[in-house]
C-alpha atoms as a PDB file:
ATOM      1  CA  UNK A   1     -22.052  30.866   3.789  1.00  0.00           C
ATOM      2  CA  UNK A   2     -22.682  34.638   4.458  1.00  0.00           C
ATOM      3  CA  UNK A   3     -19.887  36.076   6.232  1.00  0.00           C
ATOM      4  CA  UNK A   4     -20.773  38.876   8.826  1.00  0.00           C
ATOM      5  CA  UNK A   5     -18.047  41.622   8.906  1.00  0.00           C
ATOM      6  CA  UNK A   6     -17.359  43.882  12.021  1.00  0.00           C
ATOM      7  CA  UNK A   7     -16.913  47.778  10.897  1.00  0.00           C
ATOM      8  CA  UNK A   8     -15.642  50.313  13.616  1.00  0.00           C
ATOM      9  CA  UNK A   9     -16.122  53.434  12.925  1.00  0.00           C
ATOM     10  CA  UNK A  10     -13.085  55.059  13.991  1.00  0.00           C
ATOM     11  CA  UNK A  11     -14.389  58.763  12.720  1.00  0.00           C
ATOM     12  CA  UNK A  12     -17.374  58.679  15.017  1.00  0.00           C
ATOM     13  CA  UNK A  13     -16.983  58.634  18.682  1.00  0.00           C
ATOM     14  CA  UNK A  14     -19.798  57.940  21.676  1.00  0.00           C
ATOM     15  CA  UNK A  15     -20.183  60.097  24.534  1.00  0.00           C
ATOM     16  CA  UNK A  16     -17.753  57.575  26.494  1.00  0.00           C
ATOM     17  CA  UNK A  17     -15.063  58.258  23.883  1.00  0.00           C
ATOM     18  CA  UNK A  18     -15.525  54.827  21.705  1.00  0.00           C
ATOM     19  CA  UNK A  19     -15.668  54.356  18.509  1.00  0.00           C
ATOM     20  CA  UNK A  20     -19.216  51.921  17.661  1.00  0.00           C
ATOM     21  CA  UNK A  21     -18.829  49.027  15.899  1.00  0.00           C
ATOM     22  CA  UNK A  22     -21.857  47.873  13.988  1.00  0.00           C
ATOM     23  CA  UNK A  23     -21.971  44.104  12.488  1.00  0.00           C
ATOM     24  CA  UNK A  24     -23.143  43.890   8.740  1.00  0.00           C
ATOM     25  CA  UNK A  25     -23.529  40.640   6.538  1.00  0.00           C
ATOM     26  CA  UNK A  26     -22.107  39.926   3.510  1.00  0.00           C
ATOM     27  CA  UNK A  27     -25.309  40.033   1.597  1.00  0.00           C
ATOM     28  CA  UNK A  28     -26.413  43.257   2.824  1.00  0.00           C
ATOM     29  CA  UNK A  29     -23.354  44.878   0.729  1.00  0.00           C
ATOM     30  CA  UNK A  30     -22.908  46.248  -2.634  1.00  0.00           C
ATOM     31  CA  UNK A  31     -20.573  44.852  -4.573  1.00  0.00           C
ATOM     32  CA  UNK A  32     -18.751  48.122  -3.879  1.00  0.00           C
ATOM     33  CA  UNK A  33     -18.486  47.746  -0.633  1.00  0.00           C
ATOM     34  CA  UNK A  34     -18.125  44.590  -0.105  1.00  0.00           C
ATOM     35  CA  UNK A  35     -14.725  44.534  -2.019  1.00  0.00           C
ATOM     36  CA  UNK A  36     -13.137  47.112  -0.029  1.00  0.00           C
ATOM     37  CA  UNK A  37     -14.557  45.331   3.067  1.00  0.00           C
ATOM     38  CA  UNK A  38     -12.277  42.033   1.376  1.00  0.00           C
ATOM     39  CA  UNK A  39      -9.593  44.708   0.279  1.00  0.00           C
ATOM     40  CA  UNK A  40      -9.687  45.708   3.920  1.00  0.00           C
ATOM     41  CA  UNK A  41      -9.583  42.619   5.411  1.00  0.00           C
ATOM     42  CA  UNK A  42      -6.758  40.982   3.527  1.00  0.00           C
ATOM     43  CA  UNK A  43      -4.700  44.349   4.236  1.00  0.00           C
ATOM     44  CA  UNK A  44      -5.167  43.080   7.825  1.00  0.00           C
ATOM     45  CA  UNK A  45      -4.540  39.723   7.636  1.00  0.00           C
ATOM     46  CA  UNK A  46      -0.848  41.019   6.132  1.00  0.00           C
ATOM     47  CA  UNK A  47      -0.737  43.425   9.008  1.00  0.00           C
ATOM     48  CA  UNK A  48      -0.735  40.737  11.444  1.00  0.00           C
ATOM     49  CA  UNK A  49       1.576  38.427   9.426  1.00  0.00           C
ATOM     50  CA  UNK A  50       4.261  40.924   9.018  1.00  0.00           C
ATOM     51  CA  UNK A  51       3.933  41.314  12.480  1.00  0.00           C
ATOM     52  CA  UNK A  52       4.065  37.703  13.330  1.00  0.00           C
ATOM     53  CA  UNK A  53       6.921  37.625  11.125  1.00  0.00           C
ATOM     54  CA  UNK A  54       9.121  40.039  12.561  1.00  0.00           C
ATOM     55  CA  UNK A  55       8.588  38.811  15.873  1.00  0.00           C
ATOM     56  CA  UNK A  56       9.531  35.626  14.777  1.00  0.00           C
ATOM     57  CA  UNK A  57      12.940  37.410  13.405  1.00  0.00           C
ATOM     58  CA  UNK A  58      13.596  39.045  16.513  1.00  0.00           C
ATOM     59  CA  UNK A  59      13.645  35.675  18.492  1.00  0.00           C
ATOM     60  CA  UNK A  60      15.354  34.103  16.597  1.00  0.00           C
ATOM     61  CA  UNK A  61      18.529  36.284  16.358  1.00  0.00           C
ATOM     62  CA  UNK A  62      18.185  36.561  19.874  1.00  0.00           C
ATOM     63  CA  UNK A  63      17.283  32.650  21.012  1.00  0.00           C
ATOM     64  CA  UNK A  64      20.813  32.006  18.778  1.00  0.00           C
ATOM     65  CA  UNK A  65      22.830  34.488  20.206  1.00  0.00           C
ATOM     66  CA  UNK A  66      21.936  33.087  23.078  1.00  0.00           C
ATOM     67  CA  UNK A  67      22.381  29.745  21.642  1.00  0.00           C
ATOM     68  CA  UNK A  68      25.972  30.693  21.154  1.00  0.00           C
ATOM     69  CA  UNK A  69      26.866  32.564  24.051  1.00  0.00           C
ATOM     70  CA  UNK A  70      26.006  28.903  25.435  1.00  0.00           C
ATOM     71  CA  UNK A  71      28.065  26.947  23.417  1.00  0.00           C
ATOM     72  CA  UNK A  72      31.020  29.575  24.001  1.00  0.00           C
ATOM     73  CA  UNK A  73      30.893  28.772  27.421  1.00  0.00           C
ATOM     74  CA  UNK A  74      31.051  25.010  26.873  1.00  0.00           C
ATOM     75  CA  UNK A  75      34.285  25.423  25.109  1.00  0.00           C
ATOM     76  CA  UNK A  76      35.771  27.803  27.991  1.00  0.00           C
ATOM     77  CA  UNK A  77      34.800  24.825  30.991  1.00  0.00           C
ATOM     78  CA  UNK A  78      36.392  22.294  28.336  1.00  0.00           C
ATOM     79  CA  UNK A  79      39.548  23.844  28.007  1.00  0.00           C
ATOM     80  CA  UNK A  80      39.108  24.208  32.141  1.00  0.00           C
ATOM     81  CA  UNK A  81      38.785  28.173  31.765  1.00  0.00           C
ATOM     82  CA  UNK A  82      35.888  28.243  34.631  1.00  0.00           C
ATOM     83  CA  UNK A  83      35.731  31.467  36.022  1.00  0.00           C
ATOM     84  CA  UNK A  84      35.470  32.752  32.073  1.00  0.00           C
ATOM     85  CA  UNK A  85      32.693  29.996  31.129  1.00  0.00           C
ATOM     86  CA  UNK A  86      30.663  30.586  33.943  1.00  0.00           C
ATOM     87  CA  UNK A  87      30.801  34.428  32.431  1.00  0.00           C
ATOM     88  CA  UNK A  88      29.416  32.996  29.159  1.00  0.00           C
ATOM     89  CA  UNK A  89      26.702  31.284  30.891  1.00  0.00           C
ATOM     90  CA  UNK A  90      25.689  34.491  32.452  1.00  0.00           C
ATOM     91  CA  UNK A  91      25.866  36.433  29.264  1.00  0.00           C
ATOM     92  CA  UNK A  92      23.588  33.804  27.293  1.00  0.00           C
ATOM     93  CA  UNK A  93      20.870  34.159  29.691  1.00  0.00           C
ATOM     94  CA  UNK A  94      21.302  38.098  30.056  1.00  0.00           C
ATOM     95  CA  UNK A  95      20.064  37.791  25.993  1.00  0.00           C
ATOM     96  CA  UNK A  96      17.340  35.675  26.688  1.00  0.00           C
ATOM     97  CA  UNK A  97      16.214  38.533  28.732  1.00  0.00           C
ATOM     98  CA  UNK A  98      16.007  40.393  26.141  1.00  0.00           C
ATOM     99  CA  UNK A  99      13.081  38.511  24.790  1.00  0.00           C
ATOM    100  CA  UNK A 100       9.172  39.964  25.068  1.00  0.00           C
ATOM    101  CA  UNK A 101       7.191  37.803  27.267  1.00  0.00           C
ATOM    102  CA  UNK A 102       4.863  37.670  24.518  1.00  0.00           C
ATOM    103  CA  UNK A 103       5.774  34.391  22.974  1.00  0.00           C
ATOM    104  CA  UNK A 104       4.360  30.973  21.501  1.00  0.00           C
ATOM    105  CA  UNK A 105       4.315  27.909  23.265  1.00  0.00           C
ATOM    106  CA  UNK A 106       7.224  26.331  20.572  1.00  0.00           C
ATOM    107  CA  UNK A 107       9.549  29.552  21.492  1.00  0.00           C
ATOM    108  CA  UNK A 108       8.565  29.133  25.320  1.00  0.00           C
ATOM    109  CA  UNK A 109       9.888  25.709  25.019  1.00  0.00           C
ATOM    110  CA  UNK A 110      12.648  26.751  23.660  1.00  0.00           C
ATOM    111  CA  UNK A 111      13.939  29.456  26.273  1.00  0.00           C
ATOM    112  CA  UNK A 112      12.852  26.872  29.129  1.00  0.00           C
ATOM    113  CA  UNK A 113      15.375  24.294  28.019  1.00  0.00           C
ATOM    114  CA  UNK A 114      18.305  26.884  27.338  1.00  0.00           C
ATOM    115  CA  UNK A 115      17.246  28.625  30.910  1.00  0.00           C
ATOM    116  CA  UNK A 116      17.849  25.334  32.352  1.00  0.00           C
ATOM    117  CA  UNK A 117      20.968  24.416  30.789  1.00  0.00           C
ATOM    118  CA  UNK A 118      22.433  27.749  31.527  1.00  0.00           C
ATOM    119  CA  UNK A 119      21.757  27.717  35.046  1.00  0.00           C
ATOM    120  CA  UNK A 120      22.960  24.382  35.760  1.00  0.00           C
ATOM    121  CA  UNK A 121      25.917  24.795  33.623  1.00  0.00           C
ATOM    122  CA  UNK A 122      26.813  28.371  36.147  1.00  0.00           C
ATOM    123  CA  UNK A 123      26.211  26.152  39.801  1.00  0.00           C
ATOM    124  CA  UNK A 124      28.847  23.769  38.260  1.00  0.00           C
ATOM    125  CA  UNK A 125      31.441  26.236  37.775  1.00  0.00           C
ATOM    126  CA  UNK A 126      30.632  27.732  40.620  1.00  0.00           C
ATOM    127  CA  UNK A 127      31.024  24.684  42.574  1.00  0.00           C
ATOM    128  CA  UNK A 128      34.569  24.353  40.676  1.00  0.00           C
ATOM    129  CA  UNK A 129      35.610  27.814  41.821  1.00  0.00           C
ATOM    130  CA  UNK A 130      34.035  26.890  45.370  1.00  0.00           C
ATOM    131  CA  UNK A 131      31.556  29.931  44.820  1.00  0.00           C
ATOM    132  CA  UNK A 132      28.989  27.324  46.870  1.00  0.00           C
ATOM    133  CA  UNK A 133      26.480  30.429  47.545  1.00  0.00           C
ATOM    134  CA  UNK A 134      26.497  31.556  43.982  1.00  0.00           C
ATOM    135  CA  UNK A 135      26.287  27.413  43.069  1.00  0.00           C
ATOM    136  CA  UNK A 136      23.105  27.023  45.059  1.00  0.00           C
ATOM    137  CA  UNK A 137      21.248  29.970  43.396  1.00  0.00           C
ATOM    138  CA  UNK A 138      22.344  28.941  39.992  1.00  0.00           C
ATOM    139  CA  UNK A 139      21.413  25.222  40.503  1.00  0.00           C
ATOM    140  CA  UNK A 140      17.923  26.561  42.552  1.00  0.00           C
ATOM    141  CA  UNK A 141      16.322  28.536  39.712  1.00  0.00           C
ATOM    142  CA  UNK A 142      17.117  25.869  37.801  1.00  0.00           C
ATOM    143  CA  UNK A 143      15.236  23.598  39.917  1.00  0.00           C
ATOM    144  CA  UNK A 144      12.440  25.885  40.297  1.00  0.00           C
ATOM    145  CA  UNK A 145      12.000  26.050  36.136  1.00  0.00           C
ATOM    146  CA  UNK A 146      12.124  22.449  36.120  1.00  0.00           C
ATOM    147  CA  UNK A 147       9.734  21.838  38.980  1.00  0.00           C
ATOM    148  CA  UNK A 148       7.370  24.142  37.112  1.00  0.00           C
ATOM    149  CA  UNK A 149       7.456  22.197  33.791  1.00  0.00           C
ATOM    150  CA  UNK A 150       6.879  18.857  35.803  1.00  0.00           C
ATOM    151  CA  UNK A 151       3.449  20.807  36.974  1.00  0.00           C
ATOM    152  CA  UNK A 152       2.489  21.336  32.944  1.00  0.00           C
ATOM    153  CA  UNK A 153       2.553  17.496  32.083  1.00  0.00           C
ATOM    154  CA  UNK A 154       0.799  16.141  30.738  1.00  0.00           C
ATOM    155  CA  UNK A 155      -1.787  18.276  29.260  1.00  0.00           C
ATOM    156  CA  UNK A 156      -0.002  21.747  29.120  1.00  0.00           C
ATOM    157  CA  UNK A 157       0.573  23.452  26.089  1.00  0.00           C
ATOM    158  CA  UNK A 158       4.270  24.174  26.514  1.00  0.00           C
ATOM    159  CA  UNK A 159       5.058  20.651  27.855  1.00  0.00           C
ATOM    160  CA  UNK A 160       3.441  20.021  24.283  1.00  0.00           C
ATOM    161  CA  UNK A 161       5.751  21.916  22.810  1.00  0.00           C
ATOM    162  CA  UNK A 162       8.396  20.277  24.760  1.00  0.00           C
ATOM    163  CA  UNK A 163       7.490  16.676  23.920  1.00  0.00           C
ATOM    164  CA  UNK A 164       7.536  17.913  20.008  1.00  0.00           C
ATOM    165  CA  UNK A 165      11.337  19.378  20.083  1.00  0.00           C
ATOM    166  CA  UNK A 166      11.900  15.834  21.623  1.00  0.00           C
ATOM    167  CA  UNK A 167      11.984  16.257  25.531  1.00  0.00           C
ATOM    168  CA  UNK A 168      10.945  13.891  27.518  1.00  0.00           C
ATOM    169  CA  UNK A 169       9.964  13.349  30.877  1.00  0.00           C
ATOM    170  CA  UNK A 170      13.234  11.216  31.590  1.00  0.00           C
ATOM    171  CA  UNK A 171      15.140  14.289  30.376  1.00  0.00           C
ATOM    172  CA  UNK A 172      13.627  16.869  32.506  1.00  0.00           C
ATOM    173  CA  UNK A 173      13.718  13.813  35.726  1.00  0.00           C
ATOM    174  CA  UNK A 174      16.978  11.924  35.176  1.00  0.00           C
ATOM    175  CA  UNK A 175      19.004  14.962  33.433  1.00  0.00           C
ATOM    176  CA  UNK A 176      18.250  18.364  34.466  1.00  0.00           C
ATOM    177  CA  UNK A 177      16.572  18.062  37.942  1.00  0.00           C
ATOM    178  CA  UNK A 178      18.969  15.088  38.517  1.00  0.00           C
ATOM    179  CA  UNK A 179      21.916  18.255  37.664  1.00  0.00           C
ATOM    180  CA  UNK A 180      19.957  20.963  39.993  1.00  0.00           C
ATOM    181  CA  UNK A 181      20.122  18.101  42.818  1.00  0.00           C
ATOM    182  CA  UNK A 182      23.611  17.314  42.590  1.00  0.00           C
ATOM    183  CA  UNK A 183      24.925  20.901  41.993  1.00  0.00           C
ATOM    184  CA  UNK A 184      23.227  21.650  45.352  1.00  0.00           C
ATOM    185  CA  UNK A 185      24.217  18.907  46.857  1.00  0.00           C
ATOM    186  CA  UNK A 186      27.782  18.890  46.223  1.00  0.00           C
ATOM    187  CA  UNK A 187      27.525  23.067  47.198  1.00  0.00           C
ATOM    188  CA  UNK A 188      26.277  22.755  50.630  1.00  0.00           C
ATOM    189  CA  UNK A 189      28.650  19.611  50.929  1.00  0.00           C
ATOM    190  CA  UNK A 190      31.292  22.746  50.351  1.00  0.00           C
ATOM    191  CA  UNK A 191      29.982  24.980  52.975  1.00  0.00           C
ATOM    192  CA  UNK A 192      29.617  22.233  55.718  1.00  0.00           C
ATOM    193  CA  UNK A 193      26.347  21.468  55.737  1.00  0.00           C
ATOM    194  CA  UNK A 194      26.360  17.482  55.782  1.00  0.00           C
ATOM    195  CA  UNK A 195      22.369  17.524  56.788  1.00  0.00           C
ATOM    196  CA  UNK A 196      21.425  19.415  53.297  1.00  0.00           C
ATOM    197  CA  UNK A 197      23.670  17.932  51.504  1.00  0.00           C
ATOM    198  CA  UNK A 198      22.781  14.229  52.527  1.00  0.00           C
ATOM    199  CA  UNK A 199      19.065  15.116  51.592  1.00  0.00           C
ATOM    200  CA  UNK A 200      19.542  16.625  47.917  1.00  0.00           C
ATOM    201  CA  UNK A 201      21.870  13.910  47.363  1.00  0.00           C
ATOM    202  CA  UNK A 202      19.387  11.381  48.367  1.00  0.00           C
ATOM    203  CA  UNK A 203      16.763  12.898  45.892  1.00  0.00           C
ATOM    204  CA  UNK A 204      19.450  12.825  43.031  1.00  0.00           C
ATOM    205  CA  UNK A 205      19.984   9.222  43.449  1.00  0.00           C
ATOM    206  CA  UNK A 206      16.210   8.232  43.960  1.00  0.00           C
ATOM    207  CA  UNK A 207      15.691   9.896  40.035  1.00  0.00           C
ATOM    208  CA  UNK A 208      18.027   7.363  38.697  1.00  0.00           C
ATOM    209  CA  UNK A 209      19.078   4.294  41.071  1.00  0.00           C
ATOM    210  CA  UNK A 210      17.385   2.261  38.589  1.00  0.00           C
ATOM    211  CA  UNK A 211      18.425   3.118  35.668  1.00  0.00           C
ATOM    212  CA  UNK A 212      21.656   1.037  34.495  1.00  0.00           C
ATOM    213  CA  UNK A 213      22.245   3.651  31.422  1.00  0.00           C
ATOM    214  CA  UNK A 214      23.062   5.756  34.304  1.00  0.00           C
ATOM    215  CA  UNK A 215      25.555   3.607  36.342  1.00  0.00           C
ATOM    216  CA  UNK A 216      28.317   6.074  36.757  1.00  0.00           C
ATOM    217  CA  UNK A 217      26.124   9.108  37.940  1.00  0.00           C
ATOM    218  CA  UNK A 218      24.567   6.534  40.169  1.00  0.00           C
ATOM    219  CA  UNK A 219      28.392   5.518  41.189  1.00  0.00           C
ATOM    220  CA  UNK A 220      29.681   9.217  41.720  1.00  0.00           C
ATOM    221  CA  UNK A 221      26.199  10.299  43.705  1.00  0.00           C
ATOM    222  CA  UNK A 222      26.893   7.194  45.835  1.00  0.00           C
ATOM    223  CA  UNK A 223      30.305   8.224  47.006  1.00  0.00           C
ATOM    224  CA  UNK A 224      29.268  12.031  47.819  1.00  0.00           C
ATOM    225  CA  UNK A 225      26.640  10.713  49.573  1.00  0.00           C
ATOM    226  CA  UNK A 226      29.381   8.907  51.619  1.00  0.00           C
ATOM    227  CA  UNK A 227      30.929  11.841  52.117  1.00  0.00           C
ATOM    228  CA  UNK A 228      28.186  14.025  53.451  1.00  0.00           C
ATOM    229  CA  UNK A 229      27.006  10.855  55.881  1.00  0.00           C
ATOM    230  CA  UNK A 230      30.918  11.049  57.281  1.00  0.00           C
ATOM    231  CA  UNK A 231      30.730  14.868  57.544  1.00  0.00           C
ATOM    232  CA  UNK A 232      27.475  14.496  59.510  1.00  0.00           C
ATOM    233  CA  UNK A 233      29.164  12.101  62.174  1.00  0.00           C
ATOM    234  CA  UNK A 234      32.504  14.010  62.389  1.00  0.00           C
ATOM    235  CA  UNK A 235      29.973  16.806  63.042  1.00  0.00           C
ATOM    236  CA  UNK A 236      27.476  15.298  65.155  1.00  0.00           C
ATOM    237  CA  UNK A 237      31.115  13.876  67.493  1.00  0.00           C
ATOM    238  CA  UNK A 238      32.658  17.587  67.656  1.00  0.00           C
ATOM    239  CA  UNK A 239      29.210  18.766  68.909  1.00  0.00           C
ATOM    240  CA  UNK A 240      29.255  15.901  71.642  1.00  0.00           C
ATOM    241  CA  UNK A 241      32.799  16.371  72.580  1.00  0.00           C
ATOM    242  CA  UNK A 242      31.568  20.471  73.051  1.00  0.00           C
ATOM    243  CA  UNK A 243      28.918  19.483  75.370  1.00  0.00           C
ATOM    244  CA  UNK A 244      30.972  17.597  77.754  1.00  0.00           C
ATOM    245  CA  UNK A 245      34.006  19.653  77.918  1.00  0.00           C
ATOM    246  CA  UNK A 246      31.188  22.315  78.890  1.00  0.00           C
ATOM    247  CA  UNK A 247      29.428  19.967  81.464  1.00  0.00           C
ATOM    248  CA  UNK A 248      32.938  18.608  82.758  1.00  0.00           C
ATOM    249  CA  UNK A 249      33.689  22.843  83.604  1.00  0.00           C
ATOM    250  CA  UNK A 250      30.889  23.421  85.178  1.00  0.00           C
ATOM    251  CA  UNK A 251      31.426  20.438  87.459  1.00  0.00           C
ATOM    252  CA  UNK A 252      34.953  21.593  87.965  1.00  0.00           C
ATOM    253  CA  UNK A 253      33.851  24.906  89.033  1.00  0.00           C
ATOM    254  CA  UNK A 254      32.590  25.263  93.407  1.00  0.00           C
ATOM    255  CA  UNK A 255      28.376  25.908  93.683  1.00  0.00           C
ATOM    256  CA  UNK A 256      28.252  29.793  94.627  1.00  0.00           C
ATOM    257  CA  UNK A 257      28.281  30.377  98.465  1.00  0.00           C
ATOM    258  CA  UNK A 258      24.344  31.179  99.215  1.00  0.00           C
ATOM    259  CA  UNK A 259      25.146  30.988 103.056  1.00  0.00           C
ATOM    260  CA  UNK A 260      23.186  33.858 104.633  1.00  0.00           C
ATOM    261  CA  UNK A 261      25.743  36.623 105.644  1.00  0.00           C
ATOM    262  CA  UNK A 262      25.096  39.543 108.380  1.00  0.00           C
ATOM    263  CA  UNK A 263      24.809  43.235 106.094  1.00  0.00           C
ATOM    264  CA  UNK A 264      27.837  44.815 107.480  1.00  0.00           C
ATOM    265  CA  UNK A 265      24.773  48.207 108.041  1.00  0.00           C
ATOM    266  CA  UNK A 266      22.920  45.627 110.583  1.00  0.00           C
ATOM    267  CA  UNK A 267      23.571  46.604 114.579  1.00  0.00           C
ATOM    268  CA  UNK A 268      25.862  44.192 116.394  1.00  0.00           C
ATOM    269  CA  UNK A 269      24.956  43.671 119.915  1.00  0.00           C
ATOM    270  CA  UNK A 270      28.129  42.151 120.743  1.00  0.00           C
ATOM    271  CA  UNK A 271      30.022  45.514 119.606  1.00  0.00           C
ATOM    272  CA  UNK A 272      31.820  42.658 118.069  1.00  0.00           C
ATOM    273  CA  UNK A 273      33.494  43.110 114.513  1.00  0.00           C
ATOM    274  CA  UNK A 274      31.408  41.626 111.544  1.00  0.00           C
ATOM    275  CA  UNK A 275      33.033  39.156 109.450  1.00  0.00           C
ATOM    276  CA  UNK A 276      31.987  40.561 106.399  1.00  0.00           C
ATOM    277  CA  UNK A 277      33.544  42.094 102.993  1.00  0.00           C
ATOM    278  CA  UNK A 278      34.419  46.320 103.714  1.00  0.00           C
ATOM    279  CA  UNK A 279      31.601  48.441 101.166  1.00  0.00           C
ATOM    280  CA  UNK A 280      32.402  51.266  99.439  1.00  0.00           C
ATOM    281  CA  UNK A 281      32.387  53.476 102.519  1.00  0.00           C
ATOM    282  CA  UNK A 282      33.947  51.124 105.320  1.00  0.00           C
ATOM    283  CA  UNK A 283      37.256  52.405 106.597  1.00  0.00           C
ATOM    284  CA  UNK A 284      40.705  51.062 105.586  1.00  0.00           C
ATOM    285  CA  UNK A 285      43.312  50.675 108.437  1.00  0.00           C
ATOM    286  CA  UNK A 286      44.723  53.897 107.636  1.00  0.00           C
ATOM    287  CA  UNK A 287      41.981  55.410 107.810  1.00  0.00           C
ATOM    288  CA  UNK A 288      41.522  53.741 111.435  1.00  0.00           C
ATOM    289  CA  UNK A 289      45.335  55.104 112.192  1.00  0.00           C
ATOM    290  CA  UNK A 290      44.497  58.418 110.896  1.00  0.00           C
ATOM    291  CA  UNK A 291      41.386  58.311 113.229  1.00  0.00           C
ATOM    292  CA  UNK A 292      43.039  57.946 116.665  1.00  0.00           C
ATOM    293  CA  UNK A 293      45.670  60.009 115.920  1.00  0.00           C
ATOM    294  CA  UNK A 294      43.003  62.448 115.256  1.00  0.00           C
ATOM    295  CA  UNK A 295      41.333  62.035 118.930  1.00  0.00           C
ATOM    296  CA  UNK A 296      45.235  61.649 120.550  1.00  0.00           C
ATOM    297  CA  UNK A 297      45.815  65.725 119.091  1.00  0.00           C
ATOM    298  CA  UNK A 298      42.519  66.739 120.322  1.00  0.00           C
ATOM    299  CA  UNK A 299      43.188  65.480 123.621  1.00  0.00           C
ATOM    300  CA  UNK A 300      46.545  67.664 123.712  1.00  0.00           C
ATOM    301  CA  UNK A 301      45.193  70.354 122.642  1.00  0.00           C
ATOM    302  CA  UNK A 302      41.832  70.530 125.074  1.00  0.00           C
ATOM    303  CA  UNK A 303      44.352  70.335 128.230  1.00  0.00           C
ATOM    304  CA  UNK A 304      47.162  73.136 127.162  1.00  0.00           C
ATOM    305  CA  UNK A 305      43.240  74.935 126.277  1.00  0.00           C
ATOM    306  CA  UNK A 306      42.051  74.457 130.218  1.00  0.00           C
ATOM    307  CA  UNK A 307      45.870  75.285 131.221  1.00  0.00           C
ATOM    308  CA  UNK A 308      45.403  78.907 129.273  1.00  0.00           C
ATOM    309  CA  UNK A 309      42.444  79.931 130.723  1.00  0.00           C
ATOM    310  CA  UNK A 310      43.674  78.809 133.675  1.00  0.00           C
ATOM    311  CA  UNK A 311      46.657  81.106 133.871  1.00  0.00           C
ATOM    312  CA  UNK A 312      44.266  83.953 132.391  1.00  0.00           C
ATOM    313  CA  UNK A 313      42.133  83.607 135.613  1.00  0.00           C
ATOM    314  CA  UNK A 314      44.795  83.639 138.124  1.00  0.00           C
ATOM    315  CA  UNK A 315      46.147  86.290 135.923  1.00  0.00           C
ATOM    316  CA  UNK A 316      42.815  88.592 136.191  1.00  0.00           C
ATOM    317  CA  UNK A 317      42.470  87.583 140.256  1.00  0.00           C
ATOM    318  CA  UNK A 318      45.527  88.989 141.129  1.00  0.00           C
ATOM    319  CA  UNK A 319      45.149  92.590 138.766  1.00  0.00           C
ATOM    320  CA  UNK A 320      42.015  93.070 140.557  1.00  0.00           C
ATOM    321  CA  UNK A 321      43.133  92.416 144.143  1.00  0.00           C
ATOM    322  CA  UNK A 322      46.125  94.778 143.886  1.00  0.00           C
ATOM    323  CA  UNK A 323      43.965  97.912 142.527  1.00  0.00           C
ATOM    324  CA  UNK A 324      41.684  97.271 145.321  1.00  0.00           C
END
């Protein structure tokens, strides 16, 4: 067949600043050129390969790194080191993010499954060291990776990839979501909160009630589940018991007088003292004292007044009648 070649021609730019391509066929070439056209081409084709190639190299010394970051971590929570494993699990997903985002389907397969593992692996030794916030995080993303696989089956091209490394949908179900579910169960069953808790407990045993392989997680769900539903009650009773000591007080405690009073400002036609509460400006009974000993000193003192001018008058009268 007559092959039909694209040519740019990189020395020879357009007004707009880009190079033209023409399109030539095979047949239109001279032997000449149509060899370095093939020359060309296969220098290309390398190009890319070598560049496939080391791509390839650079995920895989980082996807095993990662890899053994991983498995470093397992042998940490085996020999009950927690605190140090969980550390690993951090560090093997710090190297996955490393990675370009620029990746097959295979390799995205790949990082999916070790993502999930790592994160699920961290909200269990969390839960251990009764980090519960840090477990719920871990054990979410987790959950959110998975949920987003479940949304690529069954024609997605990484859930392809995933069914050729040999996952299956019972993996990603009964396995890792089944892990997310209990990790975040078991967390908010740590922090008190018997309503969560009861409801991704539930979910965990609805993946794999069924499933006699899977007795013992079935068994062990079962009795957290327990636990959560006694939690709730206990809860559910203190909040009762709360109420009515609050309802018994305020039936303890007398209704507020709302009997109108008279405003101690309002005239009295009785000149009658109000039976109401002094203000700010009402006076005490030393002021009262202090008042009428006031008046009792003024009295005095107008009277030896009226005596004084009395005695001045006199006085004057008899002055004038003797120089008369």
């Amino acid at each position: 067949s007559d092959r039909i070649y694209s040519v740019e021609l990189n020395n020879w730019k357009l007004a707009t600043g880009i190079s033209p391509i023409l399109y030539v066929t095979e047949t239109t070439l001279s032997a000449n050129e149509a060899n370095k056209i093939k020359q060309l081409r296969i220098a290309k084709e390398k190009q890319i390969a070598a560049e496939i190639l080391k791509k390839e190299k650079i995920f895989t010394e980082c996807f095993t790194k990662s890899v053994v970051a991983r498995n470093e971590a397992s042998e940490l929570f085996k020999k009950s080191e927690i605190a140090a494993a969980r550390d690993g699990y951090l560090k093997s997903l710090n190297i996955l993010k490393m990675l370009s985002s620029d990746l097959t389907p295979e390799q995205r397969a790949r990082v999916i499954e070790q993502n999930i593992l790592c994160h699920n692996n961290m909200a269990i030794c969390s839960n251990r060291l009764e980090k519960f916030v840090d477990s719920i995080e871990s054990a979410k993303s987790a959950l959110l990776i998975v949920t987003a696989l479940e949304s690529a089956v069954p024609n997605g091209e990484v859930w392809a990839a995933c069914q050729a490394q040999g996952i299956t949908l019972d993996k990603v179900r009964k396995d890792w979501k089944k892990k997310s579910l209990f990790a975040l169960g078991k967390a908010e069953l740590g922090r008190h909160n018997p309503t969560e808790a009861e409801e991704y407990l539930e979910a965990a045993l609805q993946l794999i009630k069924d499933d006699q392989l899977l007795a013992a997680g079935v068994k062990e769900l079962k009795v957290l589940l327990s636990k959560a539903k006694q939690q709730k009650a206990i809860e559910a009773k203190r909040e009762m018991s709360t109420w009515a000591k609050a309802f018994r007080k305020n039936e303890m405690e007398p209704e507020d007088d709302v009997t109108p009073q008279p405003s101690p400002t309002r005239p009295n036609k009785d000149n009658k003292k109000l039976d109401t509460l002094p203000s700010d400006k009402s006076p005490t009974p030393t002021n009262v004292v202090s008042t009428t000993n006031h008046w009792k000193w003024s009295s005095t003192s107008i009277w030896l007044g009226l005596g004084l001018v009395a005695a001045t008058s006199v006085s004057l009268f008899l002055l004038r009648k003797r120089f008369k």
